[in-house]
Protein backbone atom coordinates (compact mmCIF):
# COMPACT_ATOMS: atom_id res chain seq x y z
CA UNK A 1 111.12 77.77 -155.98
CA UNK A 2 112.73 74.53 -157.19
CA UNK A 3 116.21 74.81 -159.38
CA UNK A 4 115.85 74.03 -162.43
CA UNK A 5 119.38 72.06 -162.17
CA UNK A 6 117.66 69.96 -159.43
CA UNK A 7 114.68 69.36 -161.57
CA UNK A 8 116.70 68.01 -164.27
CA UNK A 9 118.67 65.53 -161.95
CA UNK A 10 115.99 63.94 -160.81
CA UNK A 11 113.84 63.72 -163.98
CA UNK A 12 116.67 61.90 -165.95
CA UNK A 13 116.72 59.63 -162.37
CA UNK A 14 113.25 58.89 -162.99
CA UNK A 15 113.81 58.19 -166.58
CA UNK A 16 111.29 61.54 -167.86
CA UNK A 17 111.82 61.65 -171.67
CA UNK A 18 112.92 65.29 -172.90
CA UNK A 19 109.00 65.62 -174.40
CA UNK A 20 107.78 64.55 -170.55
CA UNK A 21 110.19 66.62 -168.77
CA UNK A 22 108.52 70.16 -171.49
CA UNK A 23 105.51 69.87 -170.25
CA UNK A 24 105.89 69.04 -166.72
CA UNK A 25 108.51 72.26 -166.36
CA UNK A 26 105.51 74.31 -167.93
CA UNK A 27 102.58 72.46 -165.21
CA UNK A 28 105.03 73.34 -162.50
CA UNK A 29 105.12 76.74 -163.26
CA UNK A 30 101.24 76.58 -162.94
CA UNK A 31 100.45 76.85 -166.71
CA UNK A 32 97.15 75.86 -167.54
CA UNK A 33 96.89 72.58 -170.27
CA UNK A 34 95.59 75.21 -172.65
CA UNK A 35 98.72 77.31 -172.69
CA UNK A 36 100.62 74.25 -172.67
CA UNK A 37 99.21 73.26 -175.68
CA UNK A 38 99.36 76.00 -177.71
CA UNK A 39 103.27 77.20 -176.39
CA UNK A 40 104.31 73.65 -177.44
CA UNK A 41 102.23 73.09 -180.48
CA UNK A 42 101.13 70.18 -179.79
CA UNK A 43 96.79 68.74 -178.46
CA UNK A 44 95.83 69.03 -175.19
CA UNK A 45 95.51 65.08 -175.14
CA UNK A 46 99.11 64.77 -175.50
CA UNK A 47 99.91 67.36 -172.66
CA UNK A 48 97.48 65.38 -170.62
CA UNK A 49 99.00 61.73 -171.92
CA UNK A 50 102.39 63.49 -171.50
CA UNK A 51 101.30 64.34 -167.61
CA UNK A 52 99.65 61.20 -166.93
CA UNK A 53 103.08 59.10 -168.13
CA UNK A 54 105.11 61.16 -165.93
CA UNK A 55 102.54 61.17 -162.51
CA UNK A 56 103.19 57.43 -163.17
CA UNK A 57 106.87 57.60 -163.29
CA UNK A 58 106.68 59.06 -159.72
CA UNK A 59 103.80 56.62 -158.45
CA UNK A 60 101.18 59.59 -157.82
CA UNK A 61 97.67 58.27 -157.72
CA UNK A 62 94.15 60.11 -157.67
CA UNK A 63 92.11 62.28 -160.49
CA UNK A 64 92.61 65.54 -162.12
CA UNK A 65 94.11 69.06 -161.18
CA UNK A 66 94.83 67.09 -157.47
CA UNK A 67 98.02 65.02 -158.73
CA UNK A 68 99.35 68.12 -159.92
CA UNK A 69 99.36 68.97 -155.95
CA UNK A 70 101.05 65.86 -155.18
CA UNK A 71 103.49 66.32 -157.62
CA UNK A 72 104.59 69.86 -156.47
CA UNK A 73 104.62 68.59 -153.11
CA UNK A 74 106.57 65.41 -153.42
CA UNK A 75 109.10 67.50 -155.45
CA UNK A 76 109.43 70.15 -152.71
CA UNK A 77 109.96 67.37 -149.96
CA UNK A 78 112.89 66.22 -152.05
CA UNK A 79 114.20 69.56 -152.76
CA UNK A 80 114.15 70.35 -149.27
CA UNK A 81 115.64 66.87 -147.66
CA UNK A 82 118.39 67.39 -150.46
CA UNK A 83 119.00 70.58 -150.42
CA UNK A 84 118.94 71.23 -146.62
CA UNK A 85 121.77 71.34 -143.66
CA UNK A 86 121.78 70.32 -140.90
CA UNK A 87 122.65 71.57 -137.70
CA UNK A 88 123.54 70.02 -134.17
CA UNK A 89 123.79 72.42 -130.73
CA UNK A 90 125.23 71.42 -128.21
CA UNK A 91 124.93 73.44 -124.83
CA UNK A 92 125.82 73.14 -120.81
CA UNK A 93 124.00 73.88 -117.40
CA UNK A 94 119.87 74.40 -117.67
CA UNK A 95 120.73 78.12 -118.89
CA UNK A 96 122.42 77.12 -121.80
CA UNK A 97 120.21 73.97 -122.35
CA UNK A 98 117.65 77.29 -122.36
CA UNK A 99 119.46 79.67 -125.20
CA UNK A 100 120.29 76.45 -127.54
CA UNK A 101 116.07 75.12 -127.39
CA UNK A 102 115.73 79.41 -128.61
CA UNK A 103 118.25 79.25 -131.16
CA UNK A 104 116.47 76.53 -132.73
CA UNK A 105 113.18 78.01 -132.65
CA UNK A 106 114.23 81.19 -133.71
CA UNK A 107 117.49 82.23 -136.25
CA UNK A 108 117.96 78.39 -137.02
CA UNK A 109 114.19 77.31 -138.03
CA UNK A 110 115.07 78.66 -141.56
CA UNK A 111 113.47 76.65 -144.01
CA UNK A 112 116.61 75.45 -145.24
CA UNK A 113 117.60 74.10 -142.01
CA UNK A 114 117.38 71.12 -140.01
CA UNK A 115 118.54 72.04 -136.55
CA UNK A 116 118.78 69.33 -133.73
CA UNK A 117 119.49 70.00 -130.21
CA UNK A 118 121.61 67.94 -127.61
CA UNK A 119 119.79 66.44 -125.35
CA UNK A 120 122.58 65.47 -123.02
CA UNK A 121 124.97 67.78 -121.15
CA UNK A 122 128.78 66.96 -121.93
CA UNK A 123 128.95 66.64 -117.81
CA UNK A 124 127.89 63.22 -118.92
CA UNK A 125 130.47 62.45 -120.78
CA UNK A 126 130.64 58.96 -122.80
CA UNK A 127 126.70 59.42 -123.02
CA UNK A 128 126.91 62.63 -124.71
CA UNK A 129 129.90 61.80 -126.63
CA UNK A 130 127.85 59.08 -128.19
CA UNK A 131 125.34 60.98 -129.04
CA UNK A 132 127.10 63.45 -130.83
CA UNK A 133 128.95 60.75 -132.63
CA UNK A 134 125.45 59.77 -134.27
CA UNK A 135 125.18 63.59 -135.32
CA UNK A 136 128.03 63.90 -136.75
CA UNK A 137 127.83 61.79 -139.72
CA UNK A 138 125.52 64.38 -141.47
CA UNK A 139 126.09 68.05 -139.68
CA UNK A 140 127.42 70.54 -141.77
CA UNK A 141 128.24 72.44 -138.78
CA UNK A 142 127.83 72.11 -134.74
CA UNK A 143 127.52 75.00 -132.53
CA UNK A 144 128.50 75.56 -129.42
CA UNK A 145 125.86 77.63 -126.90
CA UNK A 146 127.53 79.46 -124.24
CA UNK A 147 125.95 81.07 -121.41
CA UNK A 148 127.22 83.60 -119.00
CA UNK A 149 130.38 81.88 -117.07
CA UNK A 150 130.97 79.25 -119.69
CA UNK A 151 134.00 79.64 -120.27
CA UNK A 152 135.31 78.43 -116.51
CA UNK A 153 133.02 75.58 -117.50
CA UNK A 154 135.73 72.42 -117.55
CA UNK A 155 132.49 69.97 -119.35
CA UNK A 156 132.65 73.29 -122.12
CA UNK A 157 136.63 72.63 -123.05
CA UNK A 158 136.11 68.97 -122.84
CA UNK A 159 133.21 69.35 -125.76
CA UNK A 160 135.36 71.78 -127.38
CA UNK A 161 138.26 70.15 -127.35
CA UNK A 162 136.08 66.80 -128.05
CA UNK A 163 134.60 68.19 -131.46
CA UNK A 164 138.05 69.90 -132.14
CA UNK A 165 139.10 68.66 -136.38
CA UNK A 166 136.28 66.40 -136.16
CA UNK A 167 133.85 68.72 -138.14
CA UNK A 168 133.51 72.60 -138.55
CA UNK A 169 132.54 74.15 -135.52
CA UNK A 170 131.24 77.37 -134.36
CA UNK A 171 130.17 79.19 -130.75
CA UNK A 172 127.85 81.47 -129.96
CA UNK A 173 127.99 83.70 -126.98
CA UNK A 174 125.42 84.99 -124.72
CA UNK A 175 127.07 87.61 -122.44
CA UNK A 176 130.04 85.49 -122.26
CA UNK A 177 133.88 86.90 -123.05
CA UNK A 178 135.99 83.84 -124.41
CA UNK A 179 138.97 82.38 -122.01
CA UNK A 180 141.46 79.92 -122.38
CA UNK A 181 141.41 77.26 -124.95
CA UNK A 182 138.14 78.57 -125.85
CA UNK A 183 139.85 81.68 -127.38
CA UNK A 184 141.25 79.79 -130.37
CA UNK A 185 137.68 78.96 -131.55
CA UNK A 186 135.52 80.83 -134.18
CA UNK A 187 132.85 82.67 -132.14
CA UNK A 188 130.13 85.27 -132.84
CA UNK A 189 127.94 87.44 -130.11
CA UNK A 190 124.38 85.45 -130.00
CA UNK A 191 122.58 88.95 -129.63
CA UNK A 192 124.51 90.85 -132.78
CA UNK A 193 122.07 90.62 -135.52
CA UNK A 194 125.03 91.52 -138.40
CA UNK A 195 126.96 88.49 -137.13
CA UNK A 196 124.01 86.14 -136.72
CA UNK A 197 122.92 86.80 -140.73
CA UNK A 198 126.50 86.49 -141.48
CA UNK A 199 126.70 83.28 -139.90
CA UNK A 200 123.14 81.66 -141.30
CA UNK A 201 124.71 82.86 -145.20
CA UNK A 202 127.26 80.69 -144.52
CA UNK A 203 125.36 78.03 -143.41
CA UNK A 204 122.70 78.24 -146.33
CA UNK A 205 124.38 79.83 -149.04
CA UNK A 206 121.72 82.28 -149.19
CA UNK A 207 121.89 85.74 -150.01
CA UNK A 208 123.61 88.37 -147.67
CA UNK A 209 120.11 89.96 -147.67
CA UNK A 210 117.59 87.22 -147.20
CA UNK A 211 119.48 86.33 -144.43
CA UNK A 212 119.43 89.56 -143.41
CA UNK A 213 115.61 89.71 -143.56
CA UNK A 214 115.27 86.68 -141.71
CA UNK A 215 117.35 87.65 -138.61
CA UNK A 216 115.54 91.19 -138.89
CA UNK A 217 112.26 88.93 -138.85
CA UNK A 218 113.23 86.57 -136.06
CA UNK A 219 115.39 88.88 -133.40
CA UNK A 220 112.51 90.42 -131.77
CA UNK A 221 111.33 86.53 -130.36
CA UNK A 222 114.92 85.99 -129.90
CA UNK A 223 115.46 88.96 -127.74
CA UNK A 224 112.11 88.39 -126.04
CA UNK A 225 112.98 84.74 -125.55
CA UNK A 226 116.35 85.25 -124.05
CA UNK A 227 115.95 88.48 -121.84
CA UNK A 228 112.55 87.86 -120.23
CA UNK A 229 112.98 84.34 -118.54
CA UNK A 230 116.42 85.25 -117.03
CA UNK A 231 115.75 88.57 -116.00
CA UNK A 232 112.24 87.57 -114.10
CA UNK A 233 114.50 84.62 -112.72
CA UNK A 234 117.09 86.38 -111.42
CA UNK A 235 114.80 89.03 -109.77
CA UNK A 236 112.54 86.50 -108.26
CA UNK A 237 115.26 84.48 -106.68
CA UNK A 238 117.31 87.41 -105.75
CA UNK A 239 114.33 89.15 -103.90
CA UNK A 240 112.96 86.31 -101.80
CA UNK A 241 116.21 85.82 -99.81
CA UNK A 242 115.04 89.56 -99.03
CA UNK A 243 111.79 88.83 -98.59
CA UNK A 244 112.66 86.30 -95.99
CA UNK A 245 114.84 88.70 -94.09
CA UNK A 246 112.20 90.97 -93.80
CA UNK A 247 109.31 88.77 -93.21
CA UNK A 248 111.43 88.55 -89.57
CA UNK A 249 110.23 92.42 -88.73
CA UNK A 250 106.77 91.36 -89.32
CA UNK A 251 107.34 88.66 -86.92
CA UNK A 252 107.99 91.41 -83.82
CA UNK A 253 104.90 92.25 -83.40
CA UNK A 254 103.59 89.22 -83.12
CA UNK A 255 105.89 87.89 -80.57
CA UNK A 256 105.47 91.14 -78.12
CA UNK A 257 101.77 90.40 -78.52
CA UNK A 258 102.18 86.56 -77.34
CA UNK A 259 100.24 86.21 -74.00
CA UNK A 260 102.68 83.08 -73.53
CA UNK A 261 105.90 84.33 -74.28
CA UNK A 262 104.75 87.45 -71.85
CA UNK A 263 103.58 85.31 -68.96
CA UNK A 264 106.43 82.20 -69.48
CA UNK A 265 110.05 83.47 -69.03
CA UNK A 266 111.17 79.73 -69.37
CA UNK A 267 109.29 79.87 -73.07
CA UNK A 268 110.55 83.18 -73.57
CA UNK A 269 114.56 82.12 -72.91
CA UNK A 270 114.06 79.06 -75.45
CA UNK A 271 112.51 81.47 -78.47
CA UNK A 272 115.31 83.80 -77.16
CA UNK A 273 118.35 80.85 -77.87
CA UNK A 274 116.47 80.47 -81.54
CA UNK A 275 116.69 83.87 -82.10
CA UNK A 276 120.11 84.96 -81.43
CA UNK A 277 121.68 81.64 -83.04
CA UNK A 278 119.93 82.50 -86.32
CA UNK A 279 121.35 86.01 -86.16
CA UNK A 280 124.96 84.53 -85.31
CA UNK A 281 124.48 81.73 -88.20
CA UNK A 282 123.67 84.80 -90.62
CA UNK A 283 126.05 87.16 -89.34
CA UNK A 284 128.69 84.96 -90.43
CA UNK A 285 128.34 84.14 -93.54
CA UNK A 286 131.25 85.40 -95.79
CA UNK A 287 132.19 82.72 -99.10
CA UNK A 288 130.49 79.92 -96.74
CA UNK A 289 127.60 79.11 -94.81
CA UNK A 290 126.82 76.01 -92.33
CA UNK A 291 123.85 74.16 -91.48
CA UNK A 292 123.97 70.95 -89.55
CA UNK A 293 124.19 67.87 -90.99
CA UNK A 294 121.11 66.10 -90.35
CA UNK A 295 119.17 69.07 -92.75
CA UNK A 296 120.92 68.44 -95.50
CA UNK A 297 119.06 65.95 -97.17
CA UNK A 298 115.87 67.77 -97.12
CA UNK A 299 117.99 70.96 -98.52
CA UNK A 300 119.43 69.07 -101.70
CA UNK A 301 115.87 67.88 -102.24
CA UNK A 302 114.08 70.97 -102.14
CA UNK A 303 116.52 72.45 -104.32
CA UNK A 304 116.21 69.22 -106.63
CA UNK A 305 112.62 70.00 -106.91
CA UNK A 306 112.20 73.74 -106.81
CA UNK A 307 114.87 74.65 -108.36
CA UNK A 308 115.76 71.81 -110.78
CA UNK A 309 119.35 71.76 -109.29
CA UNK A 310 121.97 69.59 -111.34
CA UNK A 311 124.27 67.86 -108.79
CA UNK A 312 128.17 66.36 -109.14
CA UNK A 313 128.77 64.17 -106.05
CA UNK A 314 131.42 61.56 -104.48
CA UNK A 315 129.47 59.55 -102.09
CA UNK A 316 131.06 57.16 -99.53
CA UNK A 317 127.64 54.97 -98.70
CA UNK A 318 127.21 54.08 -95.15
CA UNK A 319 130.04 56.87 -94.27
CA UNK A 320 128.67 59.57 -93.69
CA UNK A 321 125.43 59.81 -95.35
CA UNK A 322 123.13 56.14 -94.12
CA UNK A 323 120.67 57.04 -96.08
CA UNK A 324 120.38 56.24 -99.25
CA UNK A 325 118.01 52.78 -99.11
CA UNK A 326 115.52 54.78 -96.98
CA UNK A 327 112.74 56.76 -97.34
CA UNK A 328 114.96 60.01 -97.81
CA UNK A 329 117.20 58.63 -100.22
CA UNK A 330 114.31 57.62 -102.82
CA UNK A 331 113.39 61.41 -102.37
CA UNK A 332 116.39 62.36 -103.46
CA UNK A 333 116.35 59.87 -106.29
CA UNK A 334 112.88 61.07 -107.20
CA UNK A 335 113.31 64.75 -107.72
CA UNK A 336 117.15 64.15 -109.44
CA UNK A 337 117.92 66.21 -112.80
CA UNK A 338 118.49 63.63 -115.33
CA UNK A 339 121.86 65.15 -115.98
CA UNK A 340 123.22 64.65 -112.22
CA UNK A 341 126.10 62.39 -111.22
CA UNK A 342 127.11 60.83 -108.60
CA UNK A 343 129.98 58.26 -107.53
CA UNK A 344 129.23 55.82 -105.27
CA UNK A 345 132.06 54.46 -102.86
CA UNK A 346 131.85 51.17 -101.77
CA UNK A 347 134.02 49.64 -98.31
CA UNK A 348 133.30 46.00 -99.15
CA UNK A 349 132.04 43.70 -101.63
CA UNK A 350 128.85 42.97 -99.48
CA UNK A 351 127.96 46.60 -99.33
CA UNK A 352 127.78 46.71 -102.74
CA UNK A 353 125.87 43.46 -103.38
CA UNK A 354 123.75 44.64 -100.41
CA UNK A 355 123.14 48.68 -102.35
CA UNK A 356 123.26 46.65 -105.71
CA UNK A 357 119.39 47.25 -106.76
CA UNK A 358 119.29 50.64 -105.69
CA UNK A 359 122.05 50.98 -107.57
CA UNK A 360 120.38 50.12 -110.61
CA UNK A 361 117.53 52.30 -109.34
CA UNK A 362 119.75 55.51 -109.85
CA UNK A 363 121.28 54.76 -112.89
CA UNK A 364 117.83 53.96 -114.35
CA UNK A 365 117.56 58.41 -113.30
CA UNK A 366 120.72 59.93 -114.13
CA UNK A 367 124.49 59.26 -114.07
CA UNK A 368 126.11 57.04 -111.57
CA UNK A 369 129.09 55.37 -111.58
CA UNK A 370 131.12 52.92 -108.50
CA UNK A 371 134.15 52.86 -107.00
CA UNK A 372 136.01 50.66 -104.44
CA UNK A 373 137.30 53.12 -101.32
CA UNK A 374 140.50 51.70 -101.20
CA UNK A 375 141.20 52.56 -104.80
CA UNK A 376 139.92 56.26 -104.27
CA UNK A 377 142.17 56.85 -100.97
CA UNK A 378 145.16 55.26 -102.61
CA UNK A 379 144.67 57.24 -106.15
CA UNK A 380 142.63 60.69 -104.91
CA UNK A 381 144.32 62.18 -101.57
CA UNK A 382 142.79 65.01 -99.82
CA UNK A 383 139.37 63.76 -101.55
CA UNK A 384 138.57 61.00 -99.50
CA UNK A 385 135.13 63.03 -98.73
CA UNK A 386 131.55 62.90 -99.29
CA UNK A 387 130.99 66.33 -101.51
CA UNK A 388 128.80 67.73 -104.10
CA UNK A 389 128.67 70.47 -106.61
CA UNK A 390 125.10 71.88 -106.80
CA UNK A 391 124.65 74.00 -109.68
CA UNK A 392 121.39 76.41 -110.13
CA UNK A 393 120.91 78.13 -113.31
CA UNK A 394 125.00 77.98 -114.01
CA UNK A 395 126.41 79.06 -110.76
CA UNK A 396 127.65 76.19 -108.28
CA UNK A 397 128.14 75.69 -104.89
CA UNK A 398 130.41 73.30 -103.20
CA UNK A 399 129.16 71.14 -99.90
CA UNK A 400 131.15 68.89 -97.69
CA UNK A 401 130.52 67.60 -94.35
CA UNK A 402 132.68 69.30 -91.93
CA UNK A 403 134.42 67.44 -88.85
CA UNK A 404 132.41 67.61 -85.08
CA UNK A 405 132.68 70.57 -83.78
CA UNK A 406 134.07 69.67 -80.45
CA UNK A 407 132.03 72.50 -78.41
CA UNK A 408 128.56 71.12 -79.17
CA UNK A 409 129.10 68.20 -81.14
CA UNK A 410 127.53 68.50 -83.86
CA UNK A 411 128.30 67.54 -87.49
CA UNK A 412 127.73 70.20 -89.82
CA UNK A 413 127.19 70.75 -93.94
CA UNK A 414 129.79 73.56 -95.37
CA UNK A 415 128.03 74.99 -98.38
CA UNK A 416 131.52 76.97 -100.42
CA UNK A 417 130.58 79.68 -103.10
CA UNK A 418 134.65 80.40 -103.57
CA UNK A 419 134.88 79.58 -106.87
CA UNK A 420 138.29 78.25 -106.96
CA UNK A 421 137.51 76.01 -104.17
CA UNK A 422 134.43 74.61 -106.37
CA UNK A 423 136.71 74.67 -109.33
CA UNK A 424 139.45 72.20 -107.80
CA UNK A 425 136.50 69.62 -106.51
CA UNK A 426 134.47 69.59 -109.74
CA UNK A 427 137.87 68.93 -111.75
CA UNK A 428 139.04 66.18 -109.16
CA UNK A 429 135.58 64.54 -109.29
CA UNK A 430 135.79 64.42 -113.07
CA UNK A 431 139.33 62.39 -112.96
CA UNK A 432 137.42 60.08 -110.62
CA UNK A 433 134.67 59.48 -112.94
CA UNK A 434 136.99 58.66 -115.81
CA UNK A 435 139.54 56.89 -113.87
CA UNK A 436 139.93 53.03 -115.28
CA UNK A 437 138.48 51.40 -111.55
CA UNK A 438 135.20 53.30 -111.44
CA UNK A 439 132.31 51.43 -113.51
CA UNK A 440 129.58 53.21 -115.18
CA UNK A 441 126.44 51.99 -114.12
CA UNK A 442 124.26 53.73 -116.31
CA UNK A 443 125.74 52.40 -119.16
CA UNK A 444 125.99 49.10 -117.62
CA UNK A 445 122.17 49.28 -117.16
CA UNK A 446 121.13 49.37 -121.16
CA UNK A 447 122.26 45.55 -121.10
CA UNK A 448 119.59 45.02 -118.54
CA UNK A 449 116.97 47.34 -120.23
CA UNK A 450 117.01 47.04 -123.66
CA UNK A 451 116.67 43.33 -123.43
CA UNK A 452 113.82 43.89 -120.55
CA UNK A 453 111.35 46.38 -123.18
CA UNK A 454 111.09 43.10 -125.49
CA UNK A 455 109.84 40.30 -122.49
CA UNK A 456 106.58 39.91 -122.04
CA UNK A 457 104.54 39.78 -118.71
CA UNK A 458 104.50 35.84 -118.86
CA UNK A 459 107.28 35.31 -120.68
CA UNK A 460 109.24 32.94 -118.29
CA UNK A 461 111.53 32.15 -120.00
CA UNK A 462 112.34 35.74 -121.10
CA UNK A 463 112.56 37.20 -117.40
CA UNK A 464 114.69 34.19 -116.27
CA UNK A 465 117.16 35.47 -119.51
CA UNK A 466 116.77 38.80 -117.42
CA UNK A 467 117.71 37.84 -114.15
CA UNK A 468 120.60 35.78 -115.70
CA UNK A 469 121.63 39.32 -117.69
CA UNK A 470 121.16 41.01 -114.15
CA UNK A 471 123.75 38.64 -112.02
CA UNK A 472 125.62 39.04 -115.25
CA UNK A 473 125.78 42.79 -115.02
CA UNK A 474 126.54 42.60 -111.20
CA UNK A 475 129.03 40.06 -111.94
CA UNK A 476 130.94 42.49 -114.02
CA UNK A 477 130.29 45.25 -111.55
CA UNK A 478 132.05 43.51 -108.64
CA UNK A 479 135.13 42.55 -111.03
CA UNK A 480 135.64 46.03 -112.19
CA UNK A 481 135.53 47.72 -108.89
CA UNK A 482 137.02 45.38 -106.37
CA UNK A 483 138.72 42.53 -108.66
């Protein structure tokens, strides 16, 4: 139903005369010419005259009863876009990325509403940052999704703190208990249906009970939405670890029934050294676990791919880890979560020239940023390391290379779930990102792309402008890290 305040507005904007605006009130109410006619006392030619003056004023074309239709409609499209709010939500990890793509479709798809979600993680920092500045300009209000464990999140109080006085903000929790700075904020409980209406009132303005009605209408997807993917998720990747374990009693059999093993004691001693140093690997795994060195690459990708891991990692190229310009480190690159980063750490000047276009390869893929080794072992003690946080559905691991173990020389991978441990790396890697010497390559990169969507194939000229924007790019590169 349009206001009749609204109605008004706009008629005297379209310069309706008081006679024009009578009878176009009485159409939109669906009153027939006839009734028009006789209510006003006035012909049915002069309604229709009347109409057709005022379908002009508004620049609706076409015959008869349909530019009635296109009236109603083109006034409801600027009832709406006027009368509407807009929301932004703004979430972290793929679980709250998750609840804030249901909030939208659910309690915030009121008609009144124009909800937008994030599509960056804060872990990004300047890149989310300026896409919430865009926002901004026209949100009534921006909400915070929190998921389970947010609240140790340091990317949440850095969005927090980043929206803080800027507009009016608001969180919503999904079994998450508010700590630290996060306790000064104005939160509700996502699953509370009372606080949800109260919440969408104050957004809208509507009624206490047609909000009501439209959480009571809209909880049961919500609730389905939210419970059944991270239940199922949690079971399924909480049983196969299980699974696994027992899949090794099924194995027993097998092996007392293998003529070769039976007949071969050499064969049998070698699947007896397998055996008993998987038993000692598992038997001592407490907050840590080891693997050697060599496997890690294949782990991080198949928990890149199968498990859409999000990764935060220093990397001193051609330290430890040779490599990322082969075939393995382009499988990394290809199964990366857009909102990964990683720090590069460069030794000399020609190893970064040399690593330049893969360089640009990763950035093109998520986050990446470059730093000059001296700088990081001057400024960042104690972290001169390769290390990465791997996070999977919002918990995180931490994984470092450990020294050669001097008994059987082998270099091994730590993975760390001690939370405090992962805590003090993901905060120290964060000061690196922002520190003044590391350059952001993926922002770097949109002065190489944007220019690059408008060449053409054989437009010489054009891709020699490129490759002069590229040097440029490297040029500034170089400067900014070891200049």
């Amino acid at each position: 139903m349009l206001s009749e305040k609204f109605l008004k507005n706009l008629f005297q904007q379209n310069n309706l005369s008081d006679a024009e605006a009578e009878v176009v009130f009485l159409a939109l109410k669906n009153k027939s010419i006839e009734i028009i006619s006789t209510e006003l006392s006035i012909s049915a030619n002069a309604v229709r005259k009347r109409l057709g003056e005022v379908y002009d004023k508004f620049d609706i074309s076409g015959r008869g009863p349909g530019k009635l239709a296109k009236l109603q409609q083109m006034l409801l499209s600027l009832y709406e876009a006027q009368s509407s709010q807009k929301i932004l939500i703004w979430w972290s990890g793929n679980e709250g990325k998750h609840l804030a793509s249901i909030l939208k479709n659910t309690i915030f798809s009121y008609p009144q509403l124009r909800t937008e979600v994030c599509t960056r993680d804060p872990i990004v920092s300047k890149a989310w940052e300026n896409e919430v500045k865009k926002h901004l300009e026209n949100a009534s209000i921006v909400i915070g999704c929190l998921s389970p464990g947010s609240s140790q999140n340091l990317w949440v109080s850095y969005a927090a703190g980043f929206l803080a006085g800027q507009t009016r903000n608001q969180l919503i929790r999904f079994g998450e208990s508010l700590s630290g700075p996060l306790t000064h904020l104005p939160s509700i409980d996502g699953t509370n249906k009372a606080e949800l209406a109260k919440l969408l009132q104050e957004i809208t303005n509507c009624s206490a009970s047609e909000a009501e009605e439209w959480v009571e209408f809209k909880s049961p997807q919500l609730y389905k939405e939210i419970k059944q993917p991270q239940s199922q998720a949690k079971v399924s990747e909480g049983s196969k670890l299980f699974e696994a374990i027992d899949s090794f009693k099924k194995t027993e059999s097998y092996l007392k029934n293998n003529k070769y093993i039976q007949e071969n004691l050499c064969f049998e001693l070698i699947i007896l050294n397998s055996v008993t140093q998987t038993r000692k690997q598992l038997l001592r795994v407490n907050s840590d676990y080891f693997i050697p060195a060599v496997l890690y690459a294949q782990r991080l990708i198949s928990l890149q791919r199968k498990s859409k891991a999000r990764v935060m990692a220093l990397a001193l190229v051609d330290h430890q880890e040779q490599f990322w310009s082969e075939a393995i480190g382009r499988e990394i690159l290809n199964t990366v979560h857009e909102d990964s980063i990683r720090v590069f750490v460069f030794t000399r000047l020609e190893d970064l020239d040399r690593n330049f276009e893969m360089l640009l390869e990763h950035a093109g893929k998520y986050n990446v940023f470059v730093m000059n080794y001296e700088i990081l072992a001057r400024n960042f003690q104690g972290f001169v390391k390769d290390f990465s946080i791997i996070e999977v559905s919002n918990s995180k691991v931490l994984s470092e290379y450990t020294e050669i173990n001097e008994k059987n020389k082998i270099k091994n991978i730590r993975f760390s779930a001690n939370l405090d441990e992962v805590a003090q790396h993901e905060a120290k890697l964060i000061e690196i990102m922002k520190s003044d010497a590391t350059a952001p390559m993926t922002e770097l990169l949109k002065q190489i792309i944007e220019p690059a969507q408008a060449i053409q194939i054989n437009d010489f000229e054009g891709l020699q402008k490129l490759i002069k924007i590229q040097e440029e790019v490297r040029t500034i590169v170089r400067k900014k890290v070891f200049l």
